[in-house]
N, C-alpha and C. Protein backbone atom coordinates (compact mmCIF):
# COMPACT_ATOMS: atom_id res chain seq x y z
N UNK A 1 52.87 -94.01 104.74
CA UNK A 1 51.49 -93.97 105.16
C UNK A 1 51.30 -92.83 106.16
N UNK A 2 50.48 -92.03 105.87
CA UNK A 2 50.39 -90.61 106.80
C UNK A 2 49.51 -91.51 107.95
N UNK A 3 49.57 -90.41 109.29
CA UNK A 3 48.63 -90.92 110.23
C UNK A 3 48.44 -89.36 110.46
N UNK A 4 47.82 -89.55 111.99
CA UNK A 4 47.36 -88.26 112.61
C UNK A 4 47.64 -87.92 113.86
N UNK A 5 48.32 -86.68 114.41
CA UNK A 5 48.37 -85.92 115.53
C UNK A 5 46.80 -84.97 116.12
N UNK A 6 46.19 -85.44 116.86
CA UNK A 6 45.11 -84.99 117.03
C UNK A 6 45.43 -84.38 118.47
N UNK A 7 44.15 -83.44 118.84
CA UNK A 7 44.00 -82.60 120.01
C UNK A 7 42.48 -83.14 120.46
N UNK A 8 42.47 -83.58 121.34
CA UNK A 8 40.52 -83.87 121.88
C UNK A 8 40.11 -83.25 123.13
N UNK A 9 39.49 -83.08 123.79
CA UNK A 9 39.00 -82.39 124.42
C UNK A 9 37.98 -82.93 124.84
N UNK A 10 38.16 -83.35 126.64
CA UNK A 10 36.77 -83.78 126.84
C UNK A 10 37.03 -83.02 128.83
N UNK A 11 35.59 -82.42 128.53
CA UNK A 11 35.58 -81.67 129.78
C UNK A 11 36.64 -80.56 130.09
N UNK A 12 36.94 -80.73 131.15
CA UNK A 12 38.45 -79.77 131.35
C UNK A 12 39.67 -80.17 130.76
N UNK A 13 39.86 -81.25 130.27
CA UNK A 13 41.27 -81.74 129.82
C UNK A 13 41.52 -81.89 128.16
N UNK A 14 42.40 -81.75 128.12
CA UNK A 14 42.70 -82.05 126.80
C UNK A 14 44.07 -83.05 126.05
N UNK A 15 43.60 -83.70 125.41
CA UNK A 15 44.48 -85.24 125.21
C UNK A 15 45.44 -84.99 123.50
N UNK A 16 46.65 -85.02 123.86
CA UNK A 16 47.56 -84.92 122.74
C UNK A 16 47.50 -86.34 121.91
N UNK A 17 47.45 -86.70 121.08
CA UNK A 17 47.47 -88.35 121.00
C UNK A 17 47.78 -87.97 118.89
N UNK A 18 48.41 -89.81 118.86
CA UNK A 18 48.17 -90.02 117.56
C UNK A 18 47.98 -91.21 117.29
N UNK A 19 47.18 -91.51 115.84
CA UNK A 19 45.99 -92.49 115.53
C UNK A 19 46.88 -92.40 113.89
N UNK A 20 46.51 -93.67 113.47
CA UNK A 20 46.27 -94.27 111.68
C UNK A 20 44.51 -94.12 111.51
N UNK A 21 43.88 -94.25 112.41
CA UNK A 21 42.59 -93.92 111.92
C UNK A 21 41.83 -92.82 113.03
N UNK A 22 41.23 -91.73 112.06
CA UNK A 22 40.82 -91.10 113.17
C UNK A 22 39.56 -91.02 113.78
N UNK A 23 38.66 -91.92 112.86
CA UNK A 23 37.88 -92.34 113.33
C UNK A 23 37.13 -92.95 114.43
N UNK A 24 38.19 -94.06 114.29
CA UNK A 24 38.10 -95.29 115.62
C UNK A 24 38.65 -94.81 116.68
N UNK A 25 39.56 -93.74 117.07
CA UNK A 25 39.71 -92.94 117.71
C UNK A 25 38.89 -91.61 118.52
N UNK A 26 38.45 -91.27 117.07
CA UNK A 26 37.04 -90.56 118.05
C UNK A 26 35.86 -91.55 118.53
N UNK A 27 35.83 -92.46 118.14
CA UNK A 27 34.53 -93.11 118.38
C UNK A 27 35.24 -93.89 120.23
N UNK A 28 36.11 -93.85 120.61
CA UNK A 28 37.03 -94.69 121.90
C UNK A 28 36.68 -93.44 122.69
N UNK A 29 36.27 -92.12 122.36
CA UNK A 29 36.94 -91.02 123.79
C UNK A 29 35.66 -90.35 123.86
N UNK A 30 34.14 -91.17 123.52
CA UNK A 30 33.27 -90.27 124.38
C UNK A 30 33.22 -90.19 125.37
N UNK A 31 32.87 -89.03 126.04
CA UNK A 31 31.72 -87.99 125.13
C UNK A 31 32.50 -87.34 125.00
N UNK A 32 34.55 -87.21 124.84
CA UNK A 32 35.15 -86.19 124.27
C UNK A 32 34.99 -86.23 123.02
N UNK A 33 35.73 -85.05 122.72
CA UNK A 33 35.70 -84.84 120.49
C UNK A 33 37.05 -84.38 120.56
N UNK A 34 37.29 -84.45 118.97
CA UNK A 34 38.63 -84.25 118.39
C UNK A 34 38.32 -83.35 117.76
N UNK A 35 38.97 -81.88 118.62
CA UNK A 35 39.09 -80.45 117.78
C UNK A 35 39.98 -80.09 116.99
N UNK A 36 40.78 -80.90 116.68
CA UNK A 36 42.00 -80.31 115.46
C UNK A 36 42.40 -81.54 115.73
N UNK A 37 43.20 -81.83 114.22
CA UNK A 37 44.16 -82.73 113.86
C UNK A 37 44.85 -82.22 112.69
N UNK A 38 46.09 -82.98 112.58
CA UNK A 38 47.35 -83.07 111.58
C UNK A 38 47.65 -83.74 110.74
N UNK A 39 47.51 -84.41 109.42
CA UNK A 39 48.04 -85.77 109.15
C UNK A 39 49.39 -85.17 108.43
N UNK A 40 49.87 -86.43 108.81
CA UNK A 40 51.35 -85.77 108.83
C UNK A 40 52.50 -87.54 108.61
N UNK A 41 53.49 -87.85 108.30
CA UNK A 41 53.96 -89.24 108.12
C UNK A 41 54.83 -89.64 109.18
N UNK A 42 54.88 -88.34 110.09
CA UNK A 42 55.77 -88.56 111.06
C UNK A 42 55.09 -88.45 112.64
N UNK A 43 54.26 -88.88 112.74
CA UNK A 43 52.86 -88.62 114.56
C UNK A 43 53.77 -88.18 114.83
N UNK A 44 54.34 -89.18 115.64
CA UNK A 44 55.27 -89.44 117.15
C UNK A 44 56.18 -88.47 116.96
N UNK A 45 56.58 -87.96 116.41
CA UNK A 45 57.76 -86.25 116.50
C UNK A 45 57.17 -85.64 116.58
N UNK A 46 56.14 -85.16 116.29
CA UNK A 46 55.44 -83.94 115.88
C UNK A 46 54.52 -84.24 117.65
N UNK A 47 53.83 -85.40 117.87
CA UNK A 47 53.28 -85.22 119.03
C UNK A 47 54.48 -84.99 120.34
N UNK A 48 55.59 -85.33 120.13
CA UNK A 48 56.77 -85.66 121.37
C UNK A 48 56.90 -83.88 121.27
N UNK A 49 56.87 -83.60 120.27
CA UNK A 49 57.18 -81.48 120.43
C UNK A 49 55.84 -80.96 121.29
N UNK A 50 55.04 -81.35 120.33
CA UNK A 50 53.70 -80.51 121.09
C UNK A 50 53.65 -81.16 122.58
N UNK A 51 53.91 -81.99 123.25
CA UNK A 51 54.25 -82.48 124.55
C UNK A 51 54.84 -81.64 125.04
N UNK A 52 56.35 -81.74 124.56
CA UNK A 52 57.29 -80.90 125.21
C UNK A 52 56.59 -79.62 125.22
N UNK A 53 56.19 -79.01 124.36
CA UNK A 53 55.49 -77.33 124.49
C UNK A 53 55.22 -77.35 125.76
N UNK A 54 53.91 -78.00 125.82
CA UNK A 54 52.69 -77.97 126.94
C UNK A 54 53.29 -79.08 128.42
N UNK A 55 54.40 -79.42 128.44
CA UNK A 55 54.78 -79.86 129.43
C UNK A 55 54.25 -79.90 130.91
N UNK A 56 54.68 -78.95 130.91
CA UNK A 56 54.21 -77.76 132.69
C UNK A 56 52.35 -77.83 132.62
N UNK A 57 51.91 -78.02 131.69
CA UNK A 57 50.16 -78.37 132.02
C UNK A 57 50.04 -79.36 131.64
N UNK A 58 50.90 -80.67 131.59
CA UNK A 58 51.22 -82.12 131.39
C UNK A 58 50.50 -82.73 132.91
N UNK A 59 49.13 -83.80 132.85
CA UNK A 59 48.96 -84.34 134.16
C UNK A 59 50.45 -85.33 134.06
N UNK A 60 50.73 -85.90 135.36
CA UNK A 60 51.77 -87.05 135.11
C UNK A 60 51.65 -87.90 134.25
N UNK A 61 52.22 -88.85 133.76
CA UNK A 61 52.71 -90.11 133.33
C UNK A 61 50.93 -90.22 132.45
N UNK A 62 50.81 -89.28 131.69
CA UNK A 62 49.35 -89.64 130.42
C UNK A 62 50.17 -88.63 129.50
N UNK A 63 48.76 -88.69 128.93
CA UNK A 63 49.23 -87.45 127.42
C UNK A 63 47.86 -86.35 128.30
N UNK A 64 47.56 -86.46 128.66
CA UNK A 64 46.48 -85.45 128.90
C UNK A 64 46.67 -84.01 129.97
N UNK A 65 46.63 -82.73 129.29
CA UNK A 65 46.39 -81.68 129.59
C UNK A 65 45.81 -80.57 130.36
N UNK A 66 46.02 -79.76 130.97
CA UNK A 66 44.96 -78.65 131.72
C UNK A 66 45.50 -77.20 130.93
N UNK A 67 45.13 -77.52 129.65
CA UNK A 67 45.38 -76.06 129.01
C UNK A 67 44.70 -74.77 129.11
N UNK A 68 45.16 -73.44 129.09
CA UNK A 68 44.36 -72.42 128.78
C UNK A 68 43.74 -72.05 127.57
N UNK A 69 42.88 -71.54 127.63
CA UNK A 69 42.25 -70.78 126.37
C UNK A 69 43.70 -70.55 125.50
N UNK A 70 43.92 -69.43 125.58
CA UNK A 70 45.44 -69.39 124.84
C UNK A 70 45.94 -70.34 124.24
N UNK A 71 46.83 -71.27 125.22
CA UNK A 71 47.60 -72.59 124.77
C UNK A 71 46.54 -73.01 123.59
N UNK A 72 45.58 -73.55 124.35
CA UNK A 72 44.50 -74.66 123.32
C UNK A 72 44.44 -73.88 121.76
N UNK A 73 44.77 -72.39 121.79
CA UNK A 73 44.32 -71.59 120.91
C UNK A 73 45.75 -72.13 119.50
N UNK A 74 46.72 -71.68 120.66
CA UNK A 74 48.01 -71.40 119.69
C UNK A 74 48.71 -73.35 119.02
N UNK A 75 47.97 -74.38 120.00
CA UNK A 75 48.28 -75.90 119.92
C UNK A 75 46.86 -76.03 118.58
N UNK A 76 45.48 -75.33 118.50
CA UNK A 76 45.26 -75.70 117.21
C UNK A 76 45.97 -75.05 115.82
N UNK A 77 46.62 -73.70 116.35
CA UNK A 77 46.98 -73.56 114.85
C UNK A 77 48.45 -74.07 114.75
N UNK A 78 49.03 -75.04 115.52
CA UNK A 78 49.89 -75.71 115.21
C UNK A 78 49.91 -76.90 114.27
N UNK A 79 48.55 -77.60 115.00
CA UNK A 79 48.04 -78.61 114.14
C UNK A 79 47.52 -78.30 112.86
N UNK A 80 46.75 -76.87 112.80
CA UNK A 80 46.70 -76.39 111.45
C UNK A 80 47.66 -76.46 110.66
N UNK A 81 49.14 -76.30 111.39
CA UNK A 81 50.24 -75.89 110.27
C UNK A 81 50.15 -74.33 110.05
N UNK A 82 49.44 -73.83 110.60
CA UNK A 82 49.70 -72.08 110.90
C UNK A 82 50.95 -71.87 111.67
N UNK A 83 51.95 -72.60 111.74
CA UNK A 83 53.01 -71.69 112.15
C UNK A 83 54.21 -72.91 112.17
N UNK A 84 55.41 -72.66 112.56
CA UNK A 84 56.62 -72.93 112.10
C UNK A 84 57.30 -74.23 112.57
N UNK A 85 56.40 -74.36 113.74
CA UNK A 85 57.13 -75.87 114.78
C UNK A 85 57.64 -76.57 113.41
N UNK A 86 58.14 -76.80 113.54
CA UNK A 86 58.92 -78.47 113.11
C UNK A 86 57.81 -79.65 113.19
N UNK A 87 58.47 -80.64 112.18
CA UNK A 87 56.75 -81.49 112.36
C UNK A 87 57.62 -82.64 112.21
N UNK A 88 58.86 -83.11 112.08
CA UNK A 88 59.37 -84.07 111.54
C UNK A 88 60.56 -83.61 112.57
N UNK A 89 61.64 -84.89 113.05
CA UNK A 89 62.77 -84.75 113.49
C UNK A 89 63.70 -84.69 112.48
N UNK A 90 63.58 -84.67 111.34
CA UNK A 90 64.73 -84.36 110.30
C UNK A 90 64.97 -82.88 110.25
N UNK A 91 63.53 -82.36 110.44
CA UNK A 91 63.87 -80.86 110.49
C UNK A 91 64.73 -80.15 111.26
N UNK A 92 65.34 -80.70 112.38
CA UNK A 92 66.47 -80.82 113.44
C UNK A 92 67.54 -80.01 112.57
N UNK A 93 67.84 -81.23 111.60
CA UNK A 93 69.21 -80.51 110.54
C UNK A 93 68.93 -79.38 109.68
N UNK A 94 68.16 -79.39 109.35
CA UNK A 94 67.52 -77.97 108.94
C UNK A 94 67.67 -76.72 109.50
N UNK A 95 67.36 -76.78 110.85
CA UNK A 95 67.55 -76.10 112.23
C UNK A 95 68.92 -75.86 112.50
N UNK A 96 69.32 -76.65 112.42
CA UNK A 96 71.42 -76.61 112.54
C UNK A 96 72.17 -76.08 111.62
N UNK A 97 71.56 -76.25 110.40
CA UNK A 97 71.80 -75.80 108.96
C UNK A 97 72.35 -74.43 108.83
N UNK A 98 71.38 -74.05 109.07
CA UNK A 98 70.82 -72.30 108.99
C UNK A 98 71.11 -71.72 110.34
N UNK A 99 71.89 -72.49 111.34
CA UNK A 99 72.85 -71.71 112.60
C UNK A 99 73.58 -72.21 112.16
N UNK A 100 74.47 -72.54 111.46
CA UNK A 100 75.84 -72.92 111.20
C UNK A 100 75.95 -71.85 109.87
N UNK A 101 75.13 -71.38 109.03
CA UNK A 101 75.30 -70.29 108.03
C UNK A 101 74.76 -68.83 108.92
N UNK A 102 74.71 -68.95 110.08
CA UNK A 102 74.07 -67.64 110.69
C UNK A 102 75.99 -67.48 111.41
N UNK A 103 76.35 -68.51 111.84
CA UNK A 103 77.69 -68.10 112.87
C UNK A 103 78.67 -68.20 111.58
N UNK A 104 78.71 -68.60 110.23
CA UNK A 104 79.50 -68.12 109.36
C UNK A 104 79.38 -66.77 109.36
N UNK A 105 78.22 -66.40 108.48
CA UNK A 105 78.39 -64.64 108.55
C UNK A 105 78.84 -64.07 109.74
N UNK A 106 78.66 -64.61 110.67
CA UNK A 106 78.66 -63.54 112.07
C UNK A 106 80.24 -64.11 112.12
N UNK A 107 80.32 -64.78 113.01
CA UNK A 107 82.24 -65.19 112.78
C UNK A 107 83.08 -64.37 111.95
N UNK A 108 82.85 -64.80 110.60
CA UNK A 108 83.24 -64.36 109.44
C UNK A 108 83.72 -62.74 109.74
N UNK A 109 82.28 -61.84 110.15
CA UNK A 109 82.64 -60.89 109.98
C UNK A 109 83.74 -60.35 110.99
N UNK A 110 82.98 -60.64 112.42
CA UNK A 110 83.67 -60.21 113.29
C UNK A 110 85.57 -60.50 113.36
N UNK A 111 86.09 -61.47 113.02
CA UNK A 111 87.15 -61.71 112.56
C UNK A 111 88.21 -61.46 111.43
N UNK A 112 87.00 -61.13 110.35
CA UNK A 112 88.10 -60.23 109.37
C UNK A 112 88.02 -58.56 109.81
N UNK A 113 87.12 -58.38 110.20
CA UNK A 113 87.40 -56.86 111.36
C UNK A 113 88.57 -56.91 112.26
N UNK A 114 88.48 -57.66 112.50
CA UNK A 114 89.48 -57.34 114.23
C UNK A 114 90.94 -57.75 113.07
N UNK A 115 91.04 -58.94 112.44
CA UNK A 115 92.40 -59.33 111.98
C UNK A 115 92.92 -59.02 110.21
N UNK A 116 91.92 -59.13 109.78
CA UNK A 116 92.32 -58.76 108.28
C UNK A 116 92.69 -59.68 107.08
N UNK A 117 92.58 -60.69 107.84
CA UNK A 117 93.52 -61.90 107.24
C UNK A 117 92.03 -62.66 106.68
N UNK A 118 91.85 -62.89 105.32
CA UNK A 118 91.02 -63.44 104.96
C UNK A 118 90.91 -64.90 105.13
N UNK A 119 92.08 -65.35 104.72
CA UNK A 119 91.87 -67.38 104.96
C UNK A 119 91.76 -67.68 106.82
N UNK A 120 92.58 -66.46 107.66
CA UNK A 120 91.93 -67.12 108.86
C UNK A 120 91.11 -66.88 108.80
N UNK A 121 90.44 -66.03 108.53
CA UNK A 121 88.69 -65.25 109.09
C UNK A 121 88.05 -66.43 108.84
N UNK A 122 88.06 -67.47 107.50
CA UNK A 122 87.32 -68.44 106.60
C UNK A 122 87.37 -69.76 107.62
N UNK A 123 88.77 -69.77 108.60
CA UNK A 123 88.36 -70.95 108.74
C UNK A 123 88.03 -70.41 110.34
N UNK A 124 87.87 -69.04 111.39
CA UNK A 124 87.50 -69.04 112.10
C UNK A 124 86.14 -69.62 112.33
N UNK A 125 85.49 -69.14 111.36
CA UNK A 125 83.95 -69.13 110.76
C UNK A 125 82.99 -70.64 110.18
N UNK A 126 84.62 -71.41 109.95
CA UNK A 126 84.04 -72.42 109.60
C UNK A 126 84.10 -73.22 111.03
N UNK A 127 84.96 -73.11 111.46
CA UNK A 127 84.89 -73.81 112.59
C UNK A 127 84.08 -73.44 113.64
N UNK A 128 83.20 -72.12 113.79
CA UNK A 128 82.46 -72.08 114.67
C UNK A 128 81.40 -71.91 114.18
N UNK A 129 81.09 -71.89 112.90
CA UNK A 129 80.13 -72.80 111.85
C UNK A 129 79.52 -74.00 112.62
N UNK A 130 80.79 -75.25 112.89
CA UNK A 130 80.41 -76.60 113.06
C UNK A 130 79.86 -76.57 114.39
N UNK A 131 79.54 -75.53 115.70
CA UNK A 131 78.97 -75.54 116.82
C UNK A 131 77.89 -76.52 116.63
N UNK A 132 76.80 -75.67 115.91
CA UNK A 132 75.56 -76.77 115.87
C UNK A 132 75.39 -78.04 115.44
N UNK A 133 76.49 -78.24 114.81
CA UNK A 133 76.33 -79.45 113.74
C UNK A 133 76.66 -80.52 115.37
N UNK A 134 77.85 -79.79 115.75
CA UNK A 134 78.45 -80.79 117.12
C UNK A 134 77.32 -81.28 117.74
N UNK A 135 76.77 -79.66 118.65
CA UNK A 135 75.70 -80.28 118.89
C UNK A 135 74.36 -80.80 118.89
N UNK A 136 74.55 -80.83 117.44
CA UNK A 136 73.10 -81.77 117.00
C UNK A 136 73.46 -83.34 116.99
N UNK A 137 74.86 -83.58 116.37
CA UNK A 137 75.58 -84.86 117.02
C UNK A 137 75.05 -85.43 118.40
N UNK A 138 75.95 -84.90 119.61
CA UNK A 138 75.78 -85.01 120.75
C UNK A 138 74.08 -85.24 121.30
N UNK A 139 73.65 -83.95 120.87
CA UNK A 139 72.36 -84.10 121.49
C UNK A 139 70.71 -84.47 120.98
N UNK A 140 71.23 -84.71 119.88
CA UNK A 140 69.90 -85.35 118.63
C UNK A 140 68.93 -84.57 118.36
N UNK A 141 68.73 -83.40 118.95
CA UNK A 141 67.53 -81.92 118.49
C UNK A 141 68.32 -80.62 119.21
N UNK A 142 67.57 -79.59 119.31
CA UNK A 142 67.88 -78.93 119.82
C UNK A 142 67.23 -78.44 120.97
N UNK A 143 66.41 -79.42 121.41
CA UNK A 143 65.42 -78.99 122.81
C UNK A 143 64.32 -79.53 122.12
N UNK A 144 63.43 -79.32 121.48
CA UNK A 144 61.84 -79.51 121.14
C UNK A 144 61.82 -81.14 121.09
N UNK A 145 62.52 -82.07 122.03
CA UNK A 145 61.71 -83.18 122.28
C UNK A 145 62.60 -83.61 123.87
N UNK A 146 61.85 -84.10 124.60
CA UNK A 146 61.93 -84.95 125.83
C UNK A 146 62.22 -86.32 124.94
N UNK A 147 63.47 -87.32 126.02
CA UNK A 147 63.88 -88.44 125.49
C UNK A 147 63.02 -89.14 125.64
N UNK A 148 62.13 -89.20 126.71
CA UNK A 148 61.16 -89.81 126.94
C UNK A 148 60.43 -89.95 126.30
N UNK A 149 59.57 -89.15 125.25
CA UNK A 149 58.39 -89.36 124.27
C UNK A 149 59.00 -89.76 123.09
N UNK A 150 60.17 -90.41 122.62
CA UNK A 150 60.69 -90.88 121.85
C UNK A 150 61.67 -92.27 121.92
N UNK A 151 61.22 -93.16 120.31
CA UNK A 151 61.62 -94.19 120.87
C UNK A 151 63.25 -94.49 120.57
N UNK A 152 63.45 -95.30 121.18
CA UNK A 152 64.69 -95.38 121.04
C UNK A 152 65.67 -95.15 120.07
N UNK A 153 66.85 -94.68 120.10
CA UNK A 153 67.13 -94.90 118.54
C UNK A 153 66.71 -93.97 117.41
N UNK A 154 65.76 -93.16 117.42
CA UNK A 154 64.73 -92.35 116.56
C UNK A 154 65.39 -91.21 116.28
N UNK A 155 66.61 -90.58 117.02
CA UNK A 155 67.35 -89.58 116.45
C UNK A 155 68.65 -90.03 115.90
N UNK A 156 69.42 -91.50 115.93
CA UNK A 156 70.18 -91.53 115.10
C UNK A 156 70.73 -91.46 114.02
N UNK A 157 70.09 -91.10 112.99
CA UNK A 157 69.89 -90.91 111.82
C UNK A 157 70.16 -89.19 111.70
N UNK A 158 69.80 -88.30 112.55
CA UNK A 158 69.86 -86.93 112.54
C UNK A 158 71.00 -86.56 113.62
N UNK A 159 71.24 -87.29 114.21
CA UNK A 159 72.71 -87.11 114.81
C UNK A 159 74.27 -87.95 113.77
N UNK A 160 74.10 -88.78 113.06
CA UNK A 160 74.65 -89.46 112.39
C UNK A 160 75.32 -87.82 111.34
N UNK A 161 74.15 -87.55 110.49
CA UNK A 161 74.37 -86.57 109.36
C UNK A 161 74.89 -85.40 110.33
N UNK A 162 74.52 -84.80 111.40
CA UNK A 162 75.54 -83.89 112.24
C UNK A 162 76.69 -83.85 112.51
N UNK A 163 77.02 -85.34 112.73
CA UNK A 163 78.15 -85.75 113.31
C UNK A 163 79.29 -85.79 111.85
N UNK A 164 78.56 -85.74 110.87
CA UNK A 164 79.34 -86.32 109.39
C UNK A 164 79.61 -84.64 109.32
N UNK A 165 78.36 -84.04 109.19
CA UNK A 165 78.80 -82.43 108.43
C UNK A 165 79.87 -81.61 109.62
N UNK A 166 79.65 -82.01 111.01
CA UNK A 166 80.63 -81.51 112.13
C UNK A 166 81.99 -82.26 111.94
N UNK A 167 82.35 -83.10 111.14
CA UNK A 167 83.45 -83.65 111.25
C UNK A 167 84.39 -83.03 109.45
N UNK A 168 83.22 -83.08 108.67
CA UNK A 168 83.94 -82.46 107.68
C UNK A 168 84.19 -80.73 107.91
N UNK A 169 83.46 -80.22 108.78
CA UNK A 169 83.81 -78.52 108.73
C UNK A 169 84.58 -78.43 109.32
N UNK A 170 85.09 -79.16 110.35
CA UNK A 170 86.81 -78.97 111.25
C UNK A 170 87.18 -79.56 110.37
N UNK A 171 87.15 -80.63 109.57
CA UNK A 171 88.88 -80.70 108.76
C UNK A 171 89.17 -79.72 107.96
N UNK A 172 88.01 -79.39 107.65
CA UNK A 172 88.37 -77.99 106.20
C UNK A 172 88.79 -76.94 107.09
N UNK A 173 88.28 -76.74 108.19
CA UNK A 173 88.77 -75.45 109.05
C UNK A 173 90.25 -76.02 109.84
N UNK A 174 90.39 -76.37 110.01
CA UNK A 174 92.11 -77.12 110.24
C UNK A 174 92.73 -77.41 108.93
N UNK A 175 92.46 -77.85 107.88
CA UNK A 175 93.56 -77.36 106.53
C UNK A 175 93.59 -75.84 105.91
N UNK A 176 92.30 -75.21 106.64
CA UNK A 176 92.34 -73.40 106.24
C UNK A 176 93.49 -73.02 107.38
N UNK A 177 92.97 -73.25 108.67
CA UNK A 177 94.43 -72.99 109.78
C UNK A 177 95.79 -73.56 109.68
N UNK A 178 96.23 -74.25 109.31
CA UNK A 178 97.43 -75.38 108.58
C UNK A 178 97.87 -73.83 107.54
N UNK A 179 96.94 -73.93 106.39
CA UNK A 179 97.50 -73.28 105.17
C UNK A 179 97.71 -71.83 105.88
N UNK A 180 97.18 -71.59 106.66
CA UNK A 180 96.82 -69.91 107.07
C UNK A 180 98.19 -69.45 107.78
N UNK A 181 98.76 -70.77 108.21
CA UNK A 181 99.94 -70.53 109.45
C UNK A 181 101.15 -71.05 108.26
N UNK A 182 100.86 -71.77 107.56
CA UNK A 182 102.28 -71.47 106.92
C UNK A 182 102.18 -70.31 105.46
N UNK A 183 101.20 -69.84 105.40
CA UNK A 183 101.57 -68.43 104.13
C UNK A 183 101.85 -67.14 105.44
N UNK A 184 101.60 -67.58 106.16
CA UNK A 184 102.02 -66.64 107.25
C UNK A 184 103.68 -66.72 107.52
N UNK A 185 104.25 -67.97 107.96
CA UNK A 185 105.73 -68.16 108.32
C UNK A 185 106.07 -67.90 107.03
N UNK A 186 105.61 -68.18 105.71
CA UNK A 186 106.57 -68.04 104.60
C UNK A 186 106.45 -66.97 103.98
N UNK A 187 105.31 -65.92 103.83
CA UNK A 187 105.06 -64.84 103.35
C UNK A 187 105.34 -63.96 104.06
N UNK A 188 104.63 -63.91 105.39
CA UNK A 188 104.69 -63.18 106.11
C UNK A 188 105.67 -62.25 106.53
């Protein structure tokens, strides 16, 4: 069931919030209005990021805002979906994904440069491959949420699959180092 990440605006402030109806929602916050919204199946991630964004123009302990022109500008075309935020915490692994194939190539290269040796280079690379995966384990995103705007529990599932793909790329990179060190003593 989709719901909605909305932006409202009443007077100087502006209120991050999410609703299943957005109706009954605008009709609760006169004489503010709701200038952009999102529907989206995941609110609460997608609002816990746009939080975190706008933090530092966060009043205390509400959802409500003292944004600039700017901010307010670049937070509707977020909600548009004009640009790249992440909208879901699964996208986390996604995020880890594609730095763990960014420090292959890079690893990769830099190591068969300096040494020559192809199966180490493979498992230098794999193993510093698994950086992100570790810490997407450990730390359940990569910054774009405060623990606080999330409920409990809500990243285990995306630290679980980190922790699985970080545990299979060191074994494969420890049976590439294993094999690498004995065609070395025996070939070598």
């Amino acid at each position: 069931m989709s719901e909605f990440v909305y932006l409202m605006k009443n007077d100087d402030l502006y209120k991050l919030g999410c609703t299943s109806n957005l109706d009954t929602e605008a009709s609760k916050m006169k004489p503010g209005e709701i200038i952009a919204f999102l529907e989206t199946k995941y609110p609460k991630y997608f609002q816990a990021r746009l939080i975190r964004l706008y933090k530092k123009k966060r009043i205390p302990d509400t959802n409500y805002f003292r944004l600039s022109d700017i901010e307010v500008d670049n937070c509707i075309k977020h909600l548009e979906g004009k640009t790249n935020l992440p909208k879901a915490l699964s996208d986390e692994f996604r995020i880890g994904l594609n730095g763990s194939m960014l420090f292959v190539s890079i690893a990769f290269s830099i190591s068969f440069i300096i040494n020559k040796m192809f199966i180490f280079s493979v498992f230098i690379s794999i193993l510093f491959a698994s950086l992100p995966m570790w810490s997407l384990a450990i730390l359940g995103s990569f910054g774009g949420y405060d623990v606080d705007d999330l409920t409990l529990f809500s990243t285990v599932s995306v630290r679980f699959k980190g922790l699985m793909i970080a545990i299979s790329m060191t074994c494969v990179a420890y049976v590439l180092y294993t094999f690498s060190s004995f065609s070395t003593v025996f070939l070598g």
